[in-house]
Protein backbone atom coordinates (compact mmCIF):
# COMPACT_ATOMS: atom_id res chain seq x y z
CA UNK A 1 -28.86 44.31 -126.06
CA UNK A 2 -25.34 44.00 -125.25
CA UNK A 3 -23.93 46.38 -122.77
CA UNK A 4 -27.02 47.61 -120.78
CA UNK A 5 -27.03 46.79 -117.51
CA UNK A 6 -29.85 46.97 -115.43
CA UNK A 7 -29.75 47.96 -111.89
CA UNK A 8 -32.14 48.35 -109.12
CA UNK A 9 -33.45 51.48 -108.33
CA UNK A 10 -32.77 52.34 -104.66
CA UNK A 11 -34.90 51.19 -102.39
CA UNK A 12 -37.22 53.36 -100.08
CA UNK A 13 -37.96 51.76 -96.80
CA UNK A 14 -41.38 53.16 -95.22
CA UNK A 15 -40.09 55.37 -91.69
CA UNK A 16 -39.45 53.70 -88.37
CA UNK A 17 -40.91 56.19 -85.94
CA UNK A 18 -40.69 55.19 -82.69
CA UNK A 19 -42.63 55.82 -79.72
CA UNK A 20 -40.97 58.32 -78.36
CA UNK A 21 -40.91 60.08 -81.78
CA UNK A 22 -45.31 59.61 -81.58
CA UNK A 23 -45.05 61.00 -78.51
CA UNK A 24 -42.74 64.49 -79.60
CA UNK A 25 -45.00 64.48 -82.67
CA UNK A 26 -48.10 64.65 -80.30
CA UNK A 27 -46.70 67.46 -77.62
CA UNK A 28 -45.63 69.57 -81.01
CA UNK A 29 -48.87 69.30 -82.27
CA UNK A 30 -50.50 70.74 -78.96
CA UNK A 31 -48.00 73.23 -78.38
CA UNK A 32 -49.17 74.58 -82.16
CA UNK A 33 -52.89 74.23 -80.78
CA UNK A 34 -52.13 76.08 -78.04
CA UNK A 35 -50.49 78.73 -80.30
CA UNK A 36 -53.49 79.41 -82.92
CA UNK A 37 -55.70 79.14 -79.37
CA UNK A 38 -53.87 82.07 -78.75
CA UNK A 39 -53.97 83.70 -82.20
CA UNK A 40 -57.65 83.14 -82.82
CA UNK A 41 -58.50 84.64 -79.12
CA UNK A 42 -56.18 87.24 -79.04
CA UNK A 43 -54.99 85.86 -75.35
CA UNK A 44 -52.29 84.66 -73.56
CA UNK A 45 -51.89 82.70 -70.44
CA UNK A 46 -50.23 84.37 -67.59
CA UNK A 47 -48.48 82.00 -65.24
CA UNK A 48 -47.83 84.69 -62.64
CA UNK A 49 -51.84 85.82 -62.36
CA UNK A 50 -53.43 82.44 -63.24
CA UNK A 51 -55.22 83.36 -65.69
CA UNK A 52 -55.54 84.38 -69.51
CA UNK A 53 -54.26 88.05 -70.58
CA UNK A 54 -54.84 90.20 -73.53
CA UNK A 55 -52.40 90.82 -76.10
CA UNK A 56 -52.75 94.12 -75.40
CA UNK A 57 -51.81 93.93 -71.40
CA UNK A 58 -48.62 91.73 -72.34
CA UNK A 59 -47.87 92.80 -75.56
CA UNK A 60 -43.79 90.91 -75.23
CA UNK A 61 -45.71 87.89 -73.79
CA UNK A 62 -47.80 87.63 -76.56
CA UNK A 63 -44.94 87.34 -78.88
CA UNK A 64 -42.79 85.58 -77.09
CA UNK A 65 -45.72 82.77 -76.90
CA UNK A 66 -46.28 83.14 -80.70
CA UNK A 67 -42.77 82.91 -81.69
CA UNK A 68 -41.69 80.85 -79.63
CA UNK A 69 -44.54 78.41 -79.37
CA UNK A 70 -44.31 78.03 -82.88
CA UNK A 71 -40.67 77.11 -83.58
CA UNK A 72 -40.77 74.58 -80.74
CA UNK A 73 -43.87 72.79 -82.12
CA UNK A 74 -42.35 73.11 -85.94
CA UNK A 75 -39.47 71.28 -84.46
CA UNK A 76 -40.96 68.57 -82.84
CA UNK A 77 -43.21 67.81 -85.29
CA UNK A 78 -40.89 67.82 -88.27
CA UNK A 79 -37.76 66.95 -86.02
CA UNK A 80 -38.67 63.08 -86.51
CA UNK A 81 -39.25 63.52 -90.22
CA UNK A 82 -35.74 65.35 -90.77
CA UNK A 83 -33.16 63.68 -88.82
């Protein structure tokens, strides 16, 4: 038994999240709700009418909302869990 030497594996320490990271978590999470809201219905909300649109009236919207949306909400809810 001469020559082994036994080492500790490394050791995992559970993740601090903060508050602040809760509360990115949490507005990422209803940014994606809003997104499949807008999926599921087919609708958009219009800021300059007040009211919900179809995705066929504002086709660019619509995408824009999707896309967009959806990268922003990825990134806040896996932002904490990356960096």
């Amino acid at each position: 038994m001469l020559g082994m030497n036994h080492k500790a594996g490394p050791y995992v320490t559970p993740m601090d999240l903060t508050t602040l990271d809760y509360i990115r978590i949490s507005i990422g999470a209803v940014i994606l709700l809003y997104v499949a809201n807008c999926l599921v219905n087919q609708r958009v909300w219009i800021r300059k009418t007040f009211s919900w649109g179809t995705r066929e009236e504002y086709p660019k919207i619509f995408q824009m909302n999707i896309i967009g949306g959806s990268l922003i909400g990825l990134f806040l809810v896996a932002g904490p869990f990356l960096f």
